[in-house]
C-alpha atoms as a PDB file:
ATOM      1  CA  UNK A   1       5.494  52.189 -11.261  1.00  0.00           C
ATOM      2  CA  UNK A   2       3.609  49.540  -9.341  1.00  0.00           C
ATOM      3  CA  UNK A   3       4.681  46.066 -10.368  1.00  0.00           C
ATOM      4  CA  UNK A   4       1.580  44.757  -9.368  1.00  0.00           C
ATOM      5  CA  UNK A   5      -1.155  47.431 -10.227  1.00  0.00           C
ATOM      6  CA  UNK A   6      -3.656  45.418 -11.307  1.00  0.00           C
ATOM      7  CA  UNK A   7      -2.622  46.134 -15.548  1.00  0.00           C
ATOM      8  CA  UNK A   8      -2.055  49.530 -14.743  1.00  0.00           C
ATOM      9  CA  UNK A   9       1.825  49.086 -15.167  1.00  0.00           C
ATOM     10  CA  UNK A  10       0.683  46.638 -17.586  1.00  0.00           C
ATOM     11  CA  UNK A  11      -0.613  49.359 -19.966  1.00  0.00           C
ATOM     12  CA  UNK A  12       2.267  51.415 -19.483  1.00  0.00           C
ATOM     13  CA  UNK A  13       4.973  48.313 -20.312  1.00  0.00           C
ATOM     14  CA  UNK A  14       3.029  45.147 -22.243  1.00  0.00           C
ATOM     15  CA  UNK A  15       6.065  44.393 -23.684  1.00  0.00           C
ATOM     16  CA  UNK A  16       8.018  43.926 -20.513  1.00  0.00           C
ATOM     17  CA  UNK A  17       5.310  43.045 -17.983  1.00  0.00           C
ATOM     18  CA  UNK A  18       3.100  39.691 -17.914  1.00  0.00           C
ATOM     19  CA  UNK A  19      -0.641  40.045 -18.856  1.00  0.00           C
ATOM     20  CA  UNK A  20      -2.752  40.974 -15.498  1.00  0.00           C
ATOM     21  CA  UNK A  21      -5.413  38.801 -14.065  1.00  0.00           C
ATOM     22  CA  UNK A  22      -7.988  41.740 -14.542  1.00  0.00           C
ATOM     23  CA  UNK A  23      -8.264  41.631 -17.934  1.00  0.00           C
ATOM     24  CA  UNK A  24      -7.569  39.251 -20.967  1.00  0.00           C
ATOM     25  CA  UNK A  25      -4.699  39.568 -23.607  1.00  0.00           C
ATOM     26  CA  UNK A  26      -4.495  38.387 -27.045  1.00  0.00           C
ATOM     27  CA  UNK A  27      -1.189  36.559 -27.364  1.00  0.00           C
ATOM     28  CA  UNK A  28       1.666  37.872 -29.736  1.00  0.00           C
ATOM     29  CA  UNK A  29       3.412  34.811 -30.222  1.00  0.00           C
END
């Protein structure tokens, strides 16, 4: 998976990727 796919990898892994650029994230402090 693309490290950098633009929250594509972001979808598949939230929990260990940071939040994309494309799209805002709620945080889960």
């Amino acid at each position: 998976a693309a490290e950098k796919s633009d929250g594509y990898s972001a979808m598949l892994a939230p929990r260990e990727l940071p939040p994309p650029r494309t799209w805002p994230v709620p945080p889960q402090n």
